[in-house]
PDB file of N, CA and C in Angstrom:
ATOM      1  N   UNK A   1      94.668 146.931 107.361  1.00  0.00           N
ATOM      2  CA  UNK A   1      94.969 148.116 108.148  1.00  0.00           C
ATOM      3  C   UNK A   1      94.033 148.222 109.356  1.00  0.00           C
ATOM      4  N   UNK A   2      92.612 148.166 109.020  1.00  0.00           N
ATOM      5  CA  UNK A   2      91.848 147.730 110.315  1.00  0.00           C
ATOM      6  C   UNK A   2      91.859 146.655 111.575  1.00  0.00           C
ATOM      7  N   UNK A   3      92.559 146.227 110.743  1.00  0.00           N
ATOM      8  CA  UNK A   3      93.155 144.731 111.821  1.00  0.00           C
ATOM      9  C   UNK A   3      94.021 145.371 112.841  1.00  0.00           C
ATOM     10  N   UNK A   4      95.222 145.814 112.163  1.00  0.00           N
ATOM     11  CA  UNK A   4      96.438 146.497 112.733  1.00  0.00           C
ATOM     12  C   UNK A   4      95.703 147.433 113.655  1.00  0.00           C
ATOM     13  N   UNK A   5      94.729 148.562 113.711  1.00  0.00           N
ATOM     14  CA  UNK A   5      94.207 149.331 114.882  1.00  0.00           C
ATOM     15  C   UNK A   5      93.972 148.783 115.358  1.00  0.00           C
ATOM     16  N   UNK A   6      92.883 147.492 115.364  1.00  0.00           N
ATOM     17  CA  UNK A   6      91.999 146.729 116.496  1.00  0.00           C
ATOM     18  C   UNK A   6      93.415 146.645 117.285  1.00  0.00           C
ATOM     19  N   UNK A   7      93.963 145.792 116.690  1.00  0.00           N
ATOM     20  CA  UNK A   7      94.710 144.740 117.786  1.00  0.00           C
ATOM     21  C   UNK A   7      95.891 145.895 118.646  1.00  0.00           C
ATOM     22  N   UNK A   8      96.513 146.703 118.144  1.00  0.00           N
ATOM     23  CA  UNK A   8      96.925 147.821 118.523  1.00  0.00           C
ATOM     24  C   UNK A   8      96.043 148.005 119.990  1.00  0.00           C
ATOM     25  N   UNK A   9      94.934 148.068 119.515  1.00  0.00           N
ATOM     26  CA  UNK A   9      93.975 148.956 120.566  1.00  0.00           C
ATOM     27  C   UNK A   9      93.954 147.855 121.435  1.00  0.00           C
ATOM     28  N   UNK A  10      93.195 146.739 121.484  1.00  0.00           N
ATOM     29  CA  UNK A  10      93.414 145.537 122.202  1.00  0.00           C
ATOM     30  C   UNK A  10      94.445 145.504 123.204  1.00  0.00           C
ATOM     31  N   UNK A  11      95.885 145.656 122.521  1.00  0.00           N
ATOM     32  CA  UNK A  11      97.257 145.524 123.029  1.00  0.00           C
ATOM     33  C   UNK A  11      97.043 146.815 123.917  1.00  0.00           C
ATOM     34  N   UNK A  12      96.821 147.729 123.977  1.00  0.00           N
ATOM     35  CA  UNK A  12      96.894 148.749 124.972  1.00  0.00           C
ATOM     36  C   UNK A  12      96.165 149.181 126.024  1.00  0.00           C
ATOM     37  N   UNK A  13      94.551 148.500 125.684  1.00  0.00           N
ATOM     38  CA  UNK A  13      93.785 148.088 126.576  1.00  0.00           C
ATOM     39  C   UNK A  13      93.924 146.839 127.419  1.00  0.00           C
ATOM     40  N   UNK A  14      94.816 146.101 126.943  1.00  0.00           N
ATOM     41  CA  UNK A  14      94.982 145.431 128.381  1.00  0.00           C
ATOM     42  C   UNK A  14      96.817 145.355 129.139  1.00  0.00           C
ATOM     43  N   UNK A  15      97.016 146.054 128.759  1.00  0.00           N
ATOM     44  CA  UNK A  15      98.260 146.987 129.205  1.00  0.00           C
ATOM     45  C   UNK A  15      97.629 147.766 130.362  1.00  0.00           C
ATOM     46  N   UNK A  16      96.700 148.821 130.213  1.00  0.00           N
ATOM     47  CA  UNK A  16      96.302 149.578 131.283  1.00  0.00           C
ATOM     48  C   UNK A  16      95.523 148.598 131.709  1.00  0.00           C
ATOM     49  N   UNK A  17      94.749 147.860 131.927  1.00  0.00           N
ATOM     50  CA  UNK A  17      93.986 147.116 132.485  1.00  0.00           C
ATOM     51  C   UNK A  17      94.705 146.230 133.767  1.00  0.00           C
ATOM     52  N   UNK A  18      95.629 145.862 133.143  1.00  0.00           N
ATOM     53  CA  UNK A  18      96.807 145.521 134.221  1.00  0.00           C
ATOM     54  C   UNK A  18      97.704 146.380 135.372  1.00  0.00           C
ATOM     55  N   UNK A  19      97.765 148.057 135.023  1.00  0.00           N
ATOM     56  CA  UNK A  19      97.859 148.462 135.757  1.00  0.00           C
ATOM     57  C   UNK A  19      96.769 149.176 136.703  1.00  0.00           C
ATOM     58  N   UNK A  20      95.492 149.163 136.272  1.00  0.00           N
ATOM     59  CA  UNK A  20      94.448 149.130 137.114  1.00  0.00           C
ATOM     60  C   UNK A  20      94.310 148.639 138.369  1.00  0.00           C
ATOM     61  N   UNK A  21      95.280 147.377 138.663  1.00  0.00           N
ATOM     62  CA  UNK A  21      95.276 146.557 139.678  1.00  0.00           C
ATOM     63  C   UNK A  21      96.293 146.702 140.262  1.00  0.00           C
ATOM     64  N   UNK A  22      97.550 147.420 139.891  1.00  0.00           N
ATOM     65  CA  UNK A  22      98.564 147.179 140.589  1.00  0.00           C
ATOM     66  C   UNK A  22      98.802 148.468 141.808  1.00  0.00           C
ATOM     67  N   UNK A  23      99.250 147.838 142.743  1.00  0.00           N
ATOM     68  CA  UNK A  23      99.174 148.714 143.750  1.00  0.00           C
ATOM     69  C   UNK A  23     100.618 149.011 144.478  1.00  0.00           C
ATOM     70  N   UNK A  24     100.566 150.616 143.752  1.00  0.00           N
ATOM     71  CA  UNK A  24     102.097 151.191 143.368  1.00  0.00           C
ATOM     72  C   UNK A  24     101.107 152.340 144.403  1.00  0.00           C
ATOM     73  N   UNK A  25     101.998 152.688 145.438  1.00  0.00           N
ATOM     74  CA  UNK A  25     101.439 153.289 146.653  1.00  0.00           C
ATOM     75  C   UNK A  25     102.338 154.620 146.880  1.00  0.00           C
ATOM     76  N   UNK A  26     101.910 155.917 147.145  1.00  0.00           N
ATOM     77  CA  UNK A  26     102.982 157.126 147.657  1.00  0.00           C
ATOM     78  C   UNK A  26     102.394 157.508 148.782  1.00  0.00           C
ATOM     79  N   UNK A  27     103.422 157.680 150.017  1.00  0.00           N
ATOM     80  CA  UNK A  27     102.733 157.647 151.016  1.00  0.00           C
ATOM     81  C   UNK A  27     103.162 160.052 151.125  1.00  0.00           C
ATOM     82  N   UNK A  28     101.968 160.113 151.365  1.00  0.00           N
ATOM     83  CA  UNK A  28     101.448 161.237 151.701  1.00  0.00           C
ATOM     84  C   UNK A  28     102.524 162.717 152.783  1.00  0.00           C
ATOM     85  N   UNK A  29     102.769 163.956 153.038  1.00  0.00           N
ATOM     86  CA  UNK A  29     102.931 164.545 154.223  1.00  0.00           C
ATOM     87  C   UNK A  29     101.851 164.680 155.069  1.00  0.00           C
ATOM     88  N   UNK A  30     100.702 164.505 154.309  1.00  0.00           N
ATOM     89  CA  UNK A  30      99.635 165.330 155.276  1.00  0.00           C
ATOM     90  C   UNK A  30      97.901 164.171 154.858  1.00  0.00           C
ATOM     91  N   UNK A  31      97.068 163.862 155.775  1.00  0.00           N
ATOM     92  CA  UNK A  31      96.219 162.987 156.050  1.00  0.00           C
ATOM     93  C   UNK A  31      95.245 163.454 155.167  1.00  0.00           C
ATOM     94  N   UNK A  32      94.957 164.992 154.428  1.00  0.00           N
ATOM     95  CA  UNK A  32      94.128 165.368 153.617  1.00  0.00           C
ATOM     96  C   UNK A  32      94.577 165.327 152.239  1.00  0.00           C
ATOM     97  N   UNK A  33      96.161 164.598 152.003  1.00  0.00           N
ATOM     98  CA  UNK A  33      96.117 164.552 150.697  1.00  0.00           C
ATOM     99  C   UNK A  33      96.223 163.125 150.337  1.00  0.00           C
ATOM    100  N   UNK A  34      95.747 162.459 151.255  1.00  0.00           N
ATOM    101  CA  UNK A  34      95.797 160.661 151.362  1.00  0.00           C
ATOM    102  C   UNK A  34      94.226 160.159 150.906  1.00  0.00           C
ATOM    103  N   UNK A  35      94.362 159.111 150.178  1.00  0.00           N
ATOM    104  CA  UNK A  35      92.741 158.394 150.041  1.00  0.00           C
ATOM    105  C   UNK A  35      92.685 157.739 151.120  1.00  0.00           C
ATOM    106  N   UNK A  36      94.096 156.609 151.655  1.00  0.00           N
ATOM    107  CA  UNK A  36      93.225 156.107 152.760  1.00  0.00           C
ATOM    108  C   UNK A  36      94.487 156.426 154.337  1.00  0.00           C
ATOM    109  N   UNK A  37      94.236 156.442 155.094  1.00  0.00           N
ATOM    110  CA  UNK A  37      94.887 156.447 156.336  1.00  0.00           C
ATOM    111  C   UNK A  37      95.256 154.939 156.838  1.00  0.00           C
ATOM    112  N   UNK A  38      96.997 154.869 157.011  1.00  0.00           N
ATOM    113  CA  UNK A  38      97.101 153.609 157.558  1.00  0.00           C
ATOM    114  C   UNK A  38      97.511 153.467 159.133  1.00  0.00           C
ATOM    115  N   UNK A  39      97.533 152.759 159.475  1.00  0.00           N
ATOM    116  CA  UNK A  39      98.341 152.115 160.487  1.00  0.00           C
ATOM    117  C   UNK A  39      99.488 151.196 160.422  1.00  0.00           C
ATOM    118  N   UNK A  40     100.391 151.262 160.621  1.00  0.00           N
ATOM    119  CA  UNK A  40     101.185 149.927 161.039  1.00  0.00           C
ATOM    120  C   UNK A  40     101.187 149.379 162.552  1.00  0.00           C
ATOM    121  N   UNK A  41     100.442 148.024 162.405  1.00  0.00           N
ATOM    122  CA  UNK A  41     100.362 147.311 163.609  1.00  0.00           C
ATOM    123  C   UNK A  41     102.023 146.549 164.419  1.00  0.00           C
ATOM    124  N   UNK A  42     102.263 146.011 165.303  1.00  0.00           N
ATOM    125  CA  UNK A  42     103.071 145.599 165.815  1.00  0.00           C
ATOM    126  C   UNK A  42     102.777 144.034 165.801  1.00  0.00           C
ATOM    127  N   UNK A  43     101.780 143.292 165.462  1.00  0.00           N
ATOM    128  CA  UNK A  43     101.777 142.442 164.775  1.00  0.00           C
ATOM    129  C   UNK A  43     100.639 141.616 164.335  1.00  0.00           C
ATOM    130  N   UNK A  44     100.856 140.821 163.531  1.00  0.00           N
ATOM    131  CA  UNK A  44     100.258 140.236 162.050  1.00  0.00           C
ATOM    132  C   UNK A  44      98.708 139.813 162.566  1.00  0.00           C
ATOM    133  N   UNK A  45      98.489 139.697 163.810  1.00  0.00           N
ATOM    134  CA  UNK A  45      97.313 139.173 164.109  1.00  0.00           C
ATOM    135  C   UNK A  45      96.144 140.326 164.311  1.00  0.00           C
ATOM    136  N   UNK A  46      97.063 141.293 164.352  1.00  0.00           N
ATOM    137  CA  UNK A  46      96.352 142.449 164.643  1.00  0.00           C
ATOM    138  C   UNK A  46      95.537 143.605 163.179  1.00  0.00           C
ATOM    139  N   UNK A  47      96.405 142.852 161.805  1.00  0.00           N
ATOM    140  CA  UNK A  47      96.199 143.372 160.982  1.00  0.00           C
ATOM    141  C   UNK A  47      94.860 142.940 160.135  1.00  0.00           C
ATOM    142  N   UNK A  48      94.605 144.136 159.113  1.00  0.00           N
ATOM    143  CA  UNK A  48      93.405 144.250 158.080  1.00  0.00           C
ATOM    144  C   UNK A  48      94.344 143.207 157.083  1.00  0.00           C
ATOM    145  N   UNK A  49      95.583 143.941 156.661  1.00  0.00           N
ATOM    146  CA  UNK A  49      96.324 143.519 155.646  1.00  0.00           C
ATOM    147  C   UNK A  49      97.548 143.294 155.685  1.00  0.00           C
ATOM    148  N   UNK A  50      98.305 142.229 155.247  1.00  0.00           N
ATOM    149  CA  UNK A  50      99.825 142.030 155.491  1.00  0.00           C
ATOM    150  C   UNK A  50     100.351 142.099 153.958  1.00  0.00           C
ATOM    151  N   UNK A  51     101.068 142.938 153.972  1.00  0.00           N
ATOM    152  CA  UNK A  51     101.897 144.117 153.489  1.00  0.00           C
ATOM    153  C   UNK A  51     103.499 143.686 153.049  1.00  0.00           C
ATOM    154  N   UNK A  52     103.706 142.982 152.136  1.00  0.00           N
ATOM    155  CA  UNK A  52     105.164 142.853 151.299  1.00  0.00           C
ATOM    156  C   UNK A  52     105.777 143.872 150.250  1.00  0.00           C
ATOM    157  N   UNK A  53     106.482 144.392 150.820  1.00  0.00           N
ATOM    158  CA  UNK A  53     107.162 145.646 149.949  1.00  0.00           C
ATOM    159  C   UNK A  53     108.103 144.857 148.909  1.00  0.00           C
ATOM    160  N   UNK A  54     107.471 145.137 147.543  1.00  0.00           N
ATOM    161  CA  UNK A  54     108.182 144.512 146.154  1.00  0.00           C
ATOM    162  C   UNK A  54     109.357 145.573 145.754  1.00  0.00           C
ATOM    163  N   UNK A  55     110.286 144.878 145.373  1.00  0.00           N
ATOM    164  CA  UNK A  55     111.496 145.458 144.956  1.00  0.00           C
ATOM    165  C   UNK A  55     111.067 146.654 143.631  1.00  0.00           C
ATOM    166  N   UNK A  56     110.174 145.882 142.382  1.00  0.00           N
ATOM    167  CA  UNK A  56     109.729 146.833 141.068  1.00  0.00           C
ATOM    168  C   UNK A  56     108.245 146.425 141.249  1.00  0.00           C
ATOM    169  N   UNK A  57     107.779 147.702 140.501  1.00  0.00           N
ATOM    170  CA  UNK A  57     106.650 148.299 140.232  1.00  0.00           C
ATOM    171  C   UNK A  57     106.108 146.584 139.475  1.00  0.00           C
ATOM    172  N   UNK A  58     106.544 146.080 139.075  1.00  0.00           N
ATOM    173  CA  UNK A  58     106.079 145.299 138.077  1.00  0.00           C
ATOM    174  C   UNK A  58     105.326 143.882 138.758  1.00  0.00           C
ATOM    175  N   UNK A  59     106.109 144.241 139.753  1.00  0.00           N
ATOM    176  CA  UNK A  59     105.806 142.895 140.684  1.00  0.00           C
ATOM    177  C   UNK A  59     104.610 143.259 141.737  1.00  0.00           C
ATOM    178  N   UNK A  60     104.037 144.708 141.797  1.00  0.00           N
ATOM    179  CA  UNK A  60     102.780 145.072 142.680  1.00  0.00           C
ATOM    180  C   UNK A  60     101.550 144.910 141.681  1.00  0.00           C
ATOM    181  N   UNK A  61     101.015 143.670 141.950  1.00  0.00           N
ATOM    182  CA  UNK A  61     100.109 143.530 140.804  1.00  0.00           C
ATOM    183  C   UNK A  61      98.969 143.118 141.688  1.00  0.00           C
ATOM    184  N   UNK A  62      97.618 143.002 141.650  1.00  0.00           N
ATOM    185  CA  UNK A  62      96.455 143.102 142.297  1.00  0.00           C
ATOM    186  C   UNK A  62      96.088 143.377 143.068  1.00  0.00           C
ATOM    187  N   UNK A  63      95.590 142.953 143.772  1.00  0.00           N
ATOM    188  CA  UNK A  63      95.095 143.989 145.498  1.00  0.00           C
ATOM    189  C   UNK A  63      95.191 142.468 146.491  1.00  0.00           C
ATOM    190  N   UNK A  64      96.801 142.319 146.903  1.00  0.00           N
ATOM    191  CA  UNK A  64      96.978 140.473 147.627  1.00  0.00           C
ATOM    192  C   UNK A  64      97.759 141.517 148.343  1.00  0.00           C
ATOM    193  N   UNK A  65      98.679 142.801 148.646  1.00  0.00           N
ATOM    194  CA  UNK A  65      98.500 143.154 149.442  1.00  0.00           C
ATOM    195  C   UNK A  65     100.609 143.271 149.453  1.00  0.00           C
ATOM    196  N   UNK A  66     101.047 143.367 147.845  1.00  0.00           N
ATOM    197  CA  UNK A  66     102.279 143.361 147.513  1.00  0.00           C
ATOM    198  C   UNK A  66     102.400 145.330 146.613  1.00  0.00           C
ATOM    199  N   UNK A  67     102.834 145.730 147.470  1.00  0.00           N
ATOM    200  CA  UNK A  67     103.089 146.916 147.247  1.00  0.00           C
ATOM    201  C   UNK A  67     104.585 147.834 146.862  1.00  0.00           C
ATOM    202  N   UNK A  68     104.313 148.300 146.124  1.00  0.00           N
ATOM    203  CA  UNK A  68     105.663 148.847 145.260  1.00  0.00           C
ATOM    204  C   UNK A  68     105.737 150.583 146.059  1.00  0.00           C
ATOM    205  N   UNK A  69     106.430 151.075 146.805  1.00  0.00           N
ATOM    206  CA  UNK A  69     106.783 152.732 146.756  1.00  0.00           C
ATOM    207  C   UNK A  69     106.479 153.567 146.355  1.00  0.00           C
ATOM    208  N   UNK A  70     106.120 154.414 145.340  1.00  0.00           N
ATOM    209  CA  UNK A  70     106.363 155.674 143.839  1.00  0.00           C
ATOM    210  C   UNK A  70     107.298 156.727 144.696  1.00  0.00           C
ATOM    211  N   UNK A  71     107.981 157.664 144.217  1.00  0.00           N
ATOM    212  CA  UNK A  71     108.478 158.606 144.407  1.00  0.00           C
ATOM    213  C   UNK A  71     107.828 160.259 144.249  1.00  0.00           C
ATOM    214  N   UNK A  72     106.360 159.750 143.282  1.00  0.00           N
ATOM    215  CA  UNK A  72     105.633 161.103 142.875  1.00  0.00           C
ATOM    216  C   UNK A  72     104.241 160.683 143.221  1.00  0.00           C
ATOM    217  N   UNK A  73     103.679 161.390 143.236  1.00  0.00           N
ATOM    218  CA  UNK A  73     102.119 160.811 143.557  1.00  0.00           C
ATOM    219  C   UNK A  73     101.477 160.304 142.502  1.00  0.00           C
ATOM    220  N   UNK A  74     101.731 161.581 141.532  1.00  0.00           N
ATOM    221  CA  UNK A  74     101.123 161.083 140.036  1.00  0.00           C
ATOM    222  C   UNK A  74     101.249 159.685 139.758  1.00  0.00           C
ATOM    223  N   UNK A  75     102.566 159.087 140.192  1.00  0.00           N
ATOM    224  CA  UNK A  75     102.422 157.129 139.622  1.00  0.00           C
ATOM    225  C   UNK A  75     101.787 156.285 140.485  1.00  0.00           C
ATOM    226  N   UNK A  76     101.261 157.079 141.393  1.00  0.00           N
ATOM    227  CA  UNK A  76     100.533 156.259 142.299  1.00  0.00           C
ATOM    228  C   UNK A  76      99.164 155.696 141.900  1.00  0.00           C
ATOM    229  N   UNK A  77      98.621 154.391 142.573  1.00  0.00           N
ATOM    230  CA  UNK A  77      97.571 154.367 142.195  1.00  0.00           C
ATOM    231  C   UNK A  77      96.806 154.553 143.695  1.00  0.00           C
ATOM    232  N   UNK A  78      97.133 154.517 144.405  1.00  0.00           N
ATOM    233  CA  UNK A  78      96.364 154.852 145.777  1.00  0.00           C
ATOM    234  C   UNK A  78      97.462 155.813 146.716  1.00  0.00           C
ATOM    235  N   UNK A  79      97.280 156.902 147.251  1.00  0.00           N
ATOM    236  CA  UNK A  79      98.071 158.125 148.087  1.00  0.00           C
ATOM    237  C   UNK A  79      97.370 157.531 149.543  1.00  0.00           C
ATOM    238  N   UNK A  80      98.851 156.780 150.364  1.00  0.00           N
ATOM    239  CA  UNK A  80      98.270 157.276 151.988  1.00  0.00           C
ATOM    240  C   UNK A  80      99.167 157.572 152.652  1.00  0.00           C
ATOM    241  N   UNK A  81      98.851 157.988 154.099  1.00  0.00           N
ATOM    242  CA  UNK A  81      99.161 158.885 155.063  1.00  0.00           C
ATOM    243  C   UNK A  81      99.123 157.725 156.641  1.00  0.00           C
ATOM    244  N   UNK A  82     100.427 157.634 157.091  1.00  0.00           N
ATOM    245  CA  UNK A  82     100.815 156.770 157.964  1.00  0.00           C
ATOM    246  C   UNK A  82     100.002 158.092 159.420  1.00  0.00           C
ATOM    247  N   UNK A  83      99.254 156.919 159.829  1.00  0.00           N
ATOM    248  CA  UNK A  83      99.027 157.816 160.976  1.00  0.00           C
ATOM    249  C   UNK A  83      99.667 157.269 162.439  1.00  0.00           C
ATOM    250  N   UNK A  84      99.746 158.215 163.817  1.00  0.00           N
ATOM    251  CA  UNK A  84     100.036 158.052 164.593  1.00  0.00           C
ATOM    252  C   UNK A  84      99.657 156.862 165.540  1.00  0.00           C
ATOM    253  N   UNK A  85      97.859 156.547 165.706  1.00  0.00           N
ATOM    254  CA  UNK A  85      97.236 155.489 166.177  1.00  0.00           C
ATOM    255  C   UNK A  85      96.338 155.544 165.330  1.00  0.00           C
ATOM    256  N   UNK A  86      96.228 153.708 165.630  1.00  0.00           N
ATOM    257  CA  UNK A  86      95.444 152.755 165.237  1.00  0.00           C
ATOM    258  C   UNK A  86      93.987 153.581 165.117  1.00  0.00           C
ATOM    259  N   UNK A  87      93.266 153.986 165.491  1.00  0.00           N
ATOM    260  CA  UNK A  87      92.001 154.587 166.009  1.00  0.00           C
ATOM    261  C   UNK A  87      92.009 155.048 165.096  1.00  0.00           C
ATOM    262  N   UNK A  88      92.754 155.989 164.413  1.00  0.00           N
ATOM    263  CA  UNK A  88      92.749 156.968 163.283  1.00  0.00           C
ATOM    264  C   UNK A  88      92.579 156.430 161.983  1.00  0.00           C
ATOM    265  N   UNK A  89      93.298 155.025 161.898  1.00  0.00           N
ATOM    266  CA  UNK A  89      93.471 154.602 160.450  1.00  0.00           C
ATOM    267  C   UNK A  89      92.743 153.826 159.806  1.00  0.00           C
ATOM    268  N   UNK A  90      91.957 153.983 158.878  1.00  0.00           N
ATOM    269  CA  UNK A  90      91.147 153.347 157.881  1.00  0.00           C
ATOM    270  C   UNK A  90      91.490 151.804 157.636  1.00  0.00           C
ATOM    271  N   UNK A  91      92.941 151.740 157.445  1.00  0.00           N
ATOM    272  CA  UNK A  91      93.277 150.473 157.206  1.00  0.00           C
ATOM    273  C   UNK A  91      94.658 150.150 158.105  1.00  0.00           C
ATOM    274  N   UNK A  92      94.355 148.959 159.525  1.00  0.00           N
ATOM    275  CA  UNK A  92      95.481 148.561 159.688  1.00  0.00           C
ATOM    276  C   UNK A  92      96.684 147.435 159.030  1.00  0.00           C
ATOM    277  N   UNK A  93      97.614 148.115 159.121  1.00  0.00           N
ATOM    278  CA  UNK A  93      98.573 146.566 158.012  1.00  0.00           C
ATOM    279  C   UNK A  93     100.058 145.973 158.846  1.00  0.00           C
ATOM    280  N   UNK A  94     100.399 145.399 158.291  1.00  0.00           N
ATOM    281  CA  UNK A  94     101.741 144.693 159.157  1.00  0.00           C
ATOM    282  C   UNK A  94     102.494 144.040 158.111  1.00  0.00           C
ATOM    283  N   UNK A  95     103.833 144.466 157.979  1.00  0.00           N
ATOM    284  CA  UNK A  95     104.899 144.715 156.970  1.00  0.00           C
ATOM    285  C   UNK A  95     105.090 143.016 157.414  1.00  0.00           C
ATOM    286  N   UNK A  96     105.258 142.455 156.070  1.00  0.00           N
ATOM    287  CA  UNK A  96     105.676 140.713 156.432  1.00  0.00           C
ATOM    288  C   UNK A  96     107.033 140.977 156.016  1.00  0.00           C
ATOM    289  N   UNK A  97     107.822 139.515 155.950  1.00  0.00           N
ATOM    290  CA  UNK A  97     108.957 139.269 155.216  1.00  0.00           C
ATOM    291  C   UNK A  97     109.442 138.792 154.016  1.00  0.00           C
ATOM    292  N   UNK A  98     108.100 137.978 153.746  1.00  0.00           N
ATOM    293  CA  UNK A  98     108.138 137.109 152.284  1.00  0.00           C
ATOM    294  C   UNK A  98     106.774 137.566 151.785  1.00  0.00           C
ATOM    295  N   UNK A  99     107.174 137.356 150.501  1.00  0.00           N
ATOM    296  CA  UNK A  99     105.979 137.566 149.629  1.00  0.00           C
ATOM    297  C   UNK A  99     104.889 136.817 149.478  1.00  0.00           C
ATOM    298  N   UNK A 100     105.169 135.777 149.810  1.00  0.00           N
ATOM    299  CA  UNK A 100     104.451 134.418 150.270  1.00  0.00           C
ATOM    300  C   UNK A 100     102.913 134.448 151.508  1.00  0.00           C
ATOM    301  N   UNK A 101     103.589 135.863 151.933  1.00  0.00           N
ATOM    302  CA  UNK A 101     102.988 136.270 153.930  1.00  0.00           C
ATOM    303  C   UNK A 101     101.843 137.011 153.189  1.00  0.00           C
ATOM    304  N   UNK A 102     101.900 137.869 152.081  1.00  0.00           N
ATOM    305  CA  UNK A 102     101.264 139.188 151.935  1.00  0.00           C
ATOM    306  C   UNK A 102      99.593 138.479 151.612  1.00  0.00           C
ATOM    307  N   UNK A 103      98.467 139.262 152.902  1.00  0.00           N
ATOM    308  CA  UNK A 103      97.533 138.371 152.177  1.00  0.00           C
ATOM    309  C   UNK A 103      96.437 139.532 153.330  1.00  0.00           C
ATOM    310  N   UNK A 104      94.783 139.639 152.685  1.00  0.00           N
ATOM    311  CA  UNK A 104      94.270 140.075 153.489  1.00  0.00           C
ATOM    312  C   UNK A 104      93.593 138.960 154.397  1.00  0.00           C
ATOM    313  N   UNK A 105      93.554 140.007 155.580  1.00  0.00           N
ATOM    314  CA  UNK A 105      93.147 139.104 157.008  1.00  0.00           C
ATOM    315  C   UNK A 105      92.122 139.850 156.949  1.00  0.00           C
ATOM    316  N   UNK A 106      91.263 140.747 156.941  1.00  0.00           N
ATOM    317  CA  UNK A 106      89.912 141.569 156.851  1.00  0.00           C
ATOM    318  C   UNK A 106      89.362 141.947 155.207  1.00  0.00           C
ATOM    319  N   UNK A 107      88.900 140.735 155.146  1.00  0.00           N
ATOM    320  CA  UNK A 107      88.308 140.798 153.749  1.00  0.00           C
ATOM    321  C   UNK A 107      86.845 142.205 153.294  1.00  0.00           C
ATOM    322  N   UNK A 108      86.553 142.863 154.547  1.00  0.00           N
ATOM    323  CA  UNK A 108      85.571 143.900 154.604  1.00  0.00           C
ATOM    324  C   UNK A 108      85.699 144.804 154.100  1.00  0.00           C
ATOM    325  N   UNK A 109      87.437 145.336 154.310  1.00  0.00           N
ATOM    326  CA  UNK A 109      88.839 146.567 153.811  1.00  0.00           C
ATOM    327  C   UNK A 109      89.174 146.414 152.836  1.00  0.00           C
ATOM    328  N   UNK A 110      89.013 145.252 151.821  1.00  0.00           N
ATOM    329  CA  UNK A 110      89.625 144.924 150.438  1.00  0.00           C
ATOM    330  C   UNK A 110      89.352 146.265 149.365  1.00  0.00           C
ATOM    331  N   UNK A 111      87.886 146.659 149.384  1.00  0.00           N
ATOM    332  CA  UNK A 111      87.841 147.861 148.553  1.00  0.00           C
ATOM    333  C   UNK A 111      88.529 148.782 148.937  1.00  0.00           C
ATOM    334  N   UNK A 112      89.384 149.271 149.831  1.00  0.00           N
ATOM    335  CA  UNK A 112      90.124 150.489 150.211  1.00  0.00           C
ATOM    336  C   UNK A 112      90.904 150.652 149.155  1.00  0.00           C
ATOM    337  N   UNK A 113      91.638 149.032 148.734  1.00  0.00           N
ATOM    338  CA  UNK A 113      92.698 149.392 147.891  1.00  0.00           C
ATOM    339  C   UNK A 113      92.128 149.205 146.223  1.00  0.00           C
ATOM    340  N   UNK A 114      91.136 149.053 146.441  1.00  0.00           N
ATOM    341  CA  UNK A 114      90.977 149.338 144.723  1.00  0.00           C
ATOM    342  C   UNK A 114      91.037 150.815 143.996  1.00  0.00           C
TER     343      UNK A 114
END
């Protein structure tokens, strides 16, 4: 029976452990209810981070810069707020096409998204 808790517990600790990393994003109305402020650049050379929007949650897994939507904040693991200019935003990014693209170019910004 003690076995059965451990491993139970085991099994669920690295369940959340996995979503620790995944970066399931709700983007904000307002810049004070955001952790970080972004930008979207006009292009890839210009960016912190290049940015592949995953179809499911399941597929936004570490901080490489593959990001899933939420619809509520609560499933979010990071809340931001698209700002107007560059100047403003904590982190600039640039939406790729393949998942293949998504990668950081400013390795300095990486903790933003943890």
């Amino acid at each position: 029976m003690k076995y059965r808790c451990i491993l139970q517990f085991l099994f669920l600790l690295l369940l959340f452990s996995n979503e620790a990393n995944a970066q399931k994003i709700f983007s904000t109305d307002y810049a004070s209810q955001a952790d970080i402020k972004v930008f979207v650049v006009d292009y890839e050379s210009k960016a912190d981070l290049c940015v592949y929007k995953v179809r499911y949650d399941s597929q936004a897994t570490g901080n490489q810069g593959l990001w899933s939507f939420v619809n509520y904040a609560s499933q979010a693991d990071k809340k931001i707020f698209f700002v107007d200019y560059a100047s403003q935003a904590d982190l600039l990014i640039y939406f790729v096409d393949y998942q293949s693209q998504s990668e950081w170019r400013n390795n300095s910004k990486k903790q933003l998204m943890y």
